[in-house]
N, C-alpha and C. Protein backbone atom coordinates (compact mmCIF):
# COMPACT_ATOMS: atom_id res chain seq x y z
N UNK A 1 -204.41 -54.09 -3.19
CA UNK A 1 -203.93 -55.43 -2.94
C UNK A 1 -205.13 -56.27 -2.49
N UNK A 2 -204.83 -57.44 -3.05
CA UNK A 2 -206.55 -58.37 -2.48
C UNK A 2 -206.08 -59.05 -1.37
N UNK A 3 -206.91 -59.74 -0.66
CA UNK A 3 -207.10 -60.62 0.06
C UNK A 3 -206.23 -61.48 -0.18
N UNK A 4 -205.86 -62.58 -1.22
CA UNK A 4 -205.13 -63.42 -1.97
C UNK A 4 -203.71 -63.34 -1.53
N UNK A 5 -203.09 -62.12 -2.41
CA UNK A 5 -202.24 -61.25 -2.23
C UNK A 5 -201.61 -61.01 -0.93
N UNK A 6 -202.42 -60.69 0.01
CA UNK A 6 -202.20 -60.48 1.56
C UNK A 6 -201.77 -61.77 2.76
N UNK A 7 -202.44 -62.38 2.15
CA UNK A 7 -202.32 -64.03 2.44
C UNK A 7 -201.34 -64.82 2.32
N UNK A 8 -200.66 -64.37 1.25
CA UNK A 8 -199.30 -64.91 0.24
C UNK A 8 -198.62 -64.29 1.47
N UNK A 9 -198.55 -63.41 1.35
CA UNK A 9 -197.18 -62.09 1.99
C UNK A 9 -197.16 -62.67 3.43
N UNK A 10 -198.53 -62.73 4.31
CA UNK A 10 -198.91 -62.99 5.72
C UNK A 10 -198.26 -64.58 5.97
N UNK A 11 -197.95 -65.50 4.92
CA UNK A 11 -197.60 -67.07 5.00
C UNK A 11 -196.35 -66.84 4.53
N UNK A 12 -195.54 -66.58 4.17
CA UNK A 12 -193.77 -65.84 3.71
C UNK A 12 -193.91 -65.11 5.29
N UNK A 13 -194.32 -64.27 5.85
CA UNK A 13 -193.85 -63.48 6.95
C UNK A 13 -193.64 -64.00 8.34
N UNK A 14 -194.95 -64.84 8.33
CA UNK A 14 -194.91 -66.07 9.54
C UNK A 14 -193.80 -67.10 9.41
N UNK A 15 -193.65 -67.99 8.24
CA UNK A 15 -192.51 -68.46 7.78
C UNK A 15 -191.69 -68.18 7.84
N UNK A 16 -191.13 -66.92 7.63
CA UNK A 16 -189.73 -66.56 8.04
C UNK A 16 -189.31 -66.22 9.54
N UNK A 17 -190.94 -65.24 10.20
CA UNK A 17 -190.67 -65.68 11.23
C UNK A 17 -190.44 -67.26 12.20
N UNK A 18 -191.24 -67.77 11.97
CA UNK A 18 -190.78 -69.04 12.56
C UNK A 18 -189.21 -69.72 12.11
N UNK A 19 -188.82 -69.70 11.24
CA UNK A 19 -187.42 -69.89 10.86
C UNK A 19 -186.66 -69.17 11.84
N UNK A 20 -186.80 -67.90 12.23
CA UNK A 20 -186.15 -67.09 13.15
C UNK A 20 -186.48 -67.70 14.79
N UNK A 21 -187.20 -67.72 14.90
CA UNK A 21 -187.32 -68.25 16.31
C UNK A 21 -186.85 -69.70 16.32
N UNK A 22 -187.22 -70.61 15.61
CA UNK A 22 -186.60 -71.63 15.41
C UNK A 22 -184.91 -71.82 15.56
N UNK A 23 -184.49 -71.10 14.30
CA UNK A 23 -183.22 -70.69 14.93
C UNK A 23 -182.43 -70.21 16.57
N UNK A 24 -183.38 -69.13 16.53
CA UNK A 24 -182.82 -68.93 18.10
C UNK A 24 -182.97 -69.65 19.74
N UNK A 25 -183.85 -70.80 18.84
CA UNK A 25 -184.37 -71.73 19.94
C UNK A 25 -182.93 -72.65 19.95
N UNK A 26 -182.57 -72.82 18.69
CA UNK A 26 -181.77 -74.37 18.61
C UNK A 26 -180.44 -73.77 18.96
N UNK A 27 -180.05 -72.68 18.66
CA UNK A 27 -179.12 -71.66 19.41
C UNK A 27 -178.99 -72.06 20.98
N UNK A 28 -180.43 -71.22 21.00
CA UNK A 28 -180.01 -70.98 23.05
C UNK A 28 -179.84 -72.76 23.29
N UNK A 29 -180.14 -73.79 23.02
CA UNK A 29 -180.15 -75.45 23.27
C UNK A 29 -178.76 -75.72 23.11
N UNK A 30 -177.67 -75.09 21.78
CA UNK A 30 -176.66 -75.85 21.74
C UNK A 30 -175.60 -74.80 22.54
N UNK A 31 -176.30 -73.34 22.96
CA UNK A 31 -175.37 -73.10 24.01
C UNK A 31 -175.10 -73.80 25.07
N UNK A 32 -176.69 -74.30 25.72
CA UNK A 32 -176.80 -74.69 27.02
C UNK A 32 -175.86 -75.80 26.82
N UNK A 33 -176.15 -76.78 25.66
CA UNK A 33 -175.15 -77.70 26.00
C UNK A 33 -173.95 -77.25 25.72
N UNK A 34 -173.23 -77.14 25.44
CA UNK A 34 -171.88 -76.30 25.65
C UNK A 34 -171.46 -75.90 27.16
N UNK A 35 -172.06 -74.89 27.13
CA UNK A 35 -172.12 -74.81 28.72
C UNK A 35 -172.04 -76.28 30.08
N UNK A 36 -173.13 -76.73 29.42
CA UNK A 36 -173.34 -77.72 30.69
C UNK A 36 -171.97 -78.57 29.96
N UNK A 37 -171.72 -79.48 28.95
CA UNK A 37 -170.62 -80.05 28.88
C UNK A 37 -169.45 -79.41 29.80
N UNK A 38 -169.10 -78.01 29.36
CA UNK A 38 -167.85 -77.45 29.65
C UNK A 38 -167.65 -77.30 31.28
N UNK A 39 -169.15 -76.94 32.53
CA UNK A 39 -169.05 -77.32 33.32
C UNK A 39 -168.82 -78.57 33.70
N UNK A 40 -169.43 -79.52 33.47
CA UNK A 40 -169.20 -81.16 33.44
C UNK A 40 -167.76 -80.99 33.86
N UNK A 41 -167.22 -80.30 32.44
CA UNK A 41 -165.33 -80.92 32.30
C UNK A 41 -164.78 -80.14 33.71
N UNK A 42 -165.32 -79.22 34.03
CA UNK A 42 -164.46 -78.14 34.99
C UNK A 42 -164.98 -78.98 36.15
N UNK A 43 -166.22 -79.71 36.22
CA UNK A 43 -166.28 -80.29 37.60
C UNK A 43 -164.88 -81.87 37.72
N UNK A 44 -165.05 -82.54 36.62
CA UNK A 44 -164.24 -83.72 36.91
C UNK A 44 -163.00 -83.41 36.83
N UNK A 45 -162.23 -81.99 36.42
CA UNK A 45 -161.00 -81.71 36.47
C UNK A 45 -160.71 -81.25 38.07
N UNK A 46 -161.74 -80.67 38.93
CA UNK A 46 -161.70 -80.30 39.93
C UNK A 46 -161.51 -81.40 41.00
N UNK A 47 -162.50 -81.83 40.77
CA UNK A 47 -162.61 -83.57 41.55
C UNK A 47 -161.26 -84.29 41.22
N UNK A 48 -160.50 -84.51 40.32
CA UNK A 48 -158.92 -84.81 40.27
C UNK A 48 -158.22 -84.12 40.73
N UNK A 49 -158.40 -82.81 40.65
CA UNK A 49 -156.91 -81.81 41.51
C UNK A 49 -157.76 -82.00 42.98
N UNK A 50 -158.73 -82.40 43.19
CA UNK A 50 -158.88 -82.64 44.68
C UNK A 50 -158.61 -83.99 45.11
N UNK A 51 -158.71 -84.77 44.54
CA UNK A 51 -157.78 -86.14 44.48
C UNK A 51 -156.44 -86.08 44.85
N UNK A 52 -155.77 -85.83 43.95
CA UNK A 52 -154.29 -84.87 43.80
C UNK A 52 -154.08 -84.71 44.92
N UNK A 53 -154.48 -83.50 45.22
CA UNK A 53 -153.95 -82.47 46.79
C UNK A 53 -154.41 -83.45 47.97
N UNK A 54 -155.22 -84.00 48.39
CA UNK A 54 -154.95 -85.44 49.24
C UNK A 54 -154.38 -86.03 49.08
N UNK A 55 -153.64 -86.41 48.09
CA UNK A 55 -152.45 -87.61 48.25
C UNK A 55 -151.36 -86.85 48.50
N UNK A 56 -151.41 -85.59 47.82
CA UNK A 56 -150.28 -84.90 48.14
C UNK A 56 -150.24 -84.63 49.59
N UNK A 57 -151.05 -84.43 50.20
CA UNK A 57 -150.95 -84.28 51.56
C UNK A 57 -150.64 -85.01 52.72
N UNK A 58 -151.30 -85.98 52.17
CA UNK A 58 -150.62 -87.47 52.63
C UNK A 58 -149.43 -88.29 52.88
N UNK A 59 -148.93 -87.45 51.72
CA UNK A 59 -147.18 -88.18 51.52
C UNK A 59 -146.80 -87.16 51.96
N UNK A 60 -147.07 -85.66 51.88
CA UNK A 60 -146.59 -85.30 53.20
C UNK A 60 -146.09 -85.09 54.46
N UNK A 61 -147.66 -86.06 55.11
CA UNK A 61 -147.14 -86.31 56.19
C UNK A 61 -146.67 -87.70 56.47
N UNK A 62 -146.63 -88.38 55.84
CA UNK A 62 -145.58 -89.63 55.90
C UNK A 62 -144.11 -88.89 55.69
N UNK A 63 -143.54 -88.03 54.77
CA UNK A 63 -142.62 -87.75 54.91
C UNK A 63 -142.13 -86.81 56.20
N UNK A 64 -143.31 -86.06 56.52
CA UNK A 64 -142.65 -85.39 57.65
C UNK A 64 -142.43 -86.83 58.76
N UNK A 65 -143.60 -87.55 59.06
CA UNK A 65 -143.74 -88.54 60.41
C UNK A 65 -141.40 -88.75 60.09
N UNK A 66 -141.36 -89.13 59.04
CA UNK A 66 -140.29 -90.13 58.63
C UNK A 66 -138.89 -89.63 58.91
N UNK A 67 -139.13 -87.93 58.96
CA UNK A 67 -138.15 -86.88 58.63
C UNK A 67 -137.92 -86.96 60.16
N UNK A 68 -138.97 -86.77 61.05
CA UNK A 68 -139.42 -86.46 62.40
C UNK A 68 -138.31 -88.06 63.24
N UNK A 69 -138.82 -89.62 62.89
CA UNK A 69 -137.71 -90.45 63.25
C UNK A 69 -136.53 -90.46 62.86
N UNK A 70 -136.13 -90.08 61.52
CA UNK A 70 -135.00 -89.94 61.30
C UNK A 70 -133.92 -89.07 62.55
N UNK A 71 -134.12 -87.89 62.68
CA UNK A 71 -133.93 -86.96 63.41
C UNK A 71 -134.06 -87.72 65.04
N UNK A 72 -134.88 -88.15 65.02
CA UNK A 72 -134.78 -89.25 66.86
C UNK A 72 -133.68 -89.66 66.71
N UNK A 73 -133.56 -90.67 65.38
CA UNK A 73 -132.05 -91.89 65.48
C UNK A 73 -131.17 -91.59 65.67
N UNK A 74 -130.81 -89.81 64.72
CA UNK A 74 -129.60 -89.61 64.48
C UNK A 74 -129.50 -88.95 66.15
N UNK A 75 -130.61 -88.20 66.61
CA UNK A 75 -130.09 -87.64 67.76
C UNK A 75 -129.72 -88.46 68.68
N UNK A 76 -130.36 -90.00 68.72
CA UNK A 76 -129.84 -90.99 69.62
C UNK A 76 -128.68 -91.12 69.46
N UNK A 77 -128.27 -91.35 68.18
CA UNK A 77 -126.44 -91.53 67.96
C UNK A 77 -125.58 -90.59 67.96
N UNK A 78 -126.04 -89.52 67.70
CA UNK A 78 -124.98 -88.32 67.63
C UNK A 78 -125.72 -86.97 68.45
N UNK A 79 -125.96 -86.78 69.43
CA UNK A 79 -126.87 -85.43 69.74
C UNK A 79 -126.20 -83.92 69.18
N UNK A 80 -124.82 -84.22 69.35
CA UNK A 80 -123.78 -83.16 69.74
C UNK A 80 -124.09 -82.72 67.72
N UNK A 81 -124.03 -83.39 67.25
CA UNK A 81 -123.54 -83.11 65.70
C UNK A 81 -125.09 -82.49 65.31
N UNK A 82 -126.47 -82.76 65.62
CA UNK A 82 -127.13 -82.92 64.98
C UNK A 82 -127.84 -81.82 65.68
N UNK A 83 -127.68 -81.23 67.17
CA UNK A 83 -127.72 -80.10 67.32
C UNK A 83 -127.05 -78.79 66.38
N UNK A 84 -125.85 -78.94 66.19
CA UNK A 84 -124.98 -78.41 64.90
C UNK A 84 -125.84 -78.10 64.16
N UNK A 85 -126.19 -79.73 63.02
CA UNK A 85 -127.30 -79.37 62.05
C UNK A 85 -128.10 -78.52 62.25
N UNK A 86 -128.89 -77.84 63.17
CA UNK A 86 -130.56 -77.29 63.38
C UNK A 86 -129.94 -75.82 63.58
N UNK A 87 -128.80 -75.38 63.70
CA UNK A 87 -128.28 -73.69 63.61
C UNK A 87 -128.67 -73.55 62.42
């Protein structure tokens, strides 16, 4: 085999290698983004259910505060009955 010959084969071998790494470059890039998008989404879905669960907590306790006067009034007006209720 000549020199020529060797040269040919050595520029096809590099070539294909670089196609290969190339490839696996643009690979590992559109994992990362994948990844980083899909975290992205899992962070702003998180940040809403933590939104969420504060308000939920909130009206919570407005409903308890509310549950809590209710229970004053009625015991002001009725003690006898509303003791009853709490068996």
């Amino acid at each position: 085999m000549d020199v020529q010959a060797l040269m040919a084969y050595a520029g096809m071998a590099a070539t294909a290698i670089a196609a290969v790494v190339m490839t696996k470059a643009a690979w590992r890039i559109n994992t990362a983004k994948v990844w980083k998008e899909e975290a992205e989404a899992q962070k702003a879905r998180a940040d809403r259910l933590s939104e969420d669960l504060t308000e939920i907590k909130e009206r919570l306790t407005r409903i308890e505060d509310e549950n809590k006067r209710l229970v004053e009034l009625l015991t002001a007006l009725d003690p006898e009955r509303v003791a009853a209720l709490r068996i």
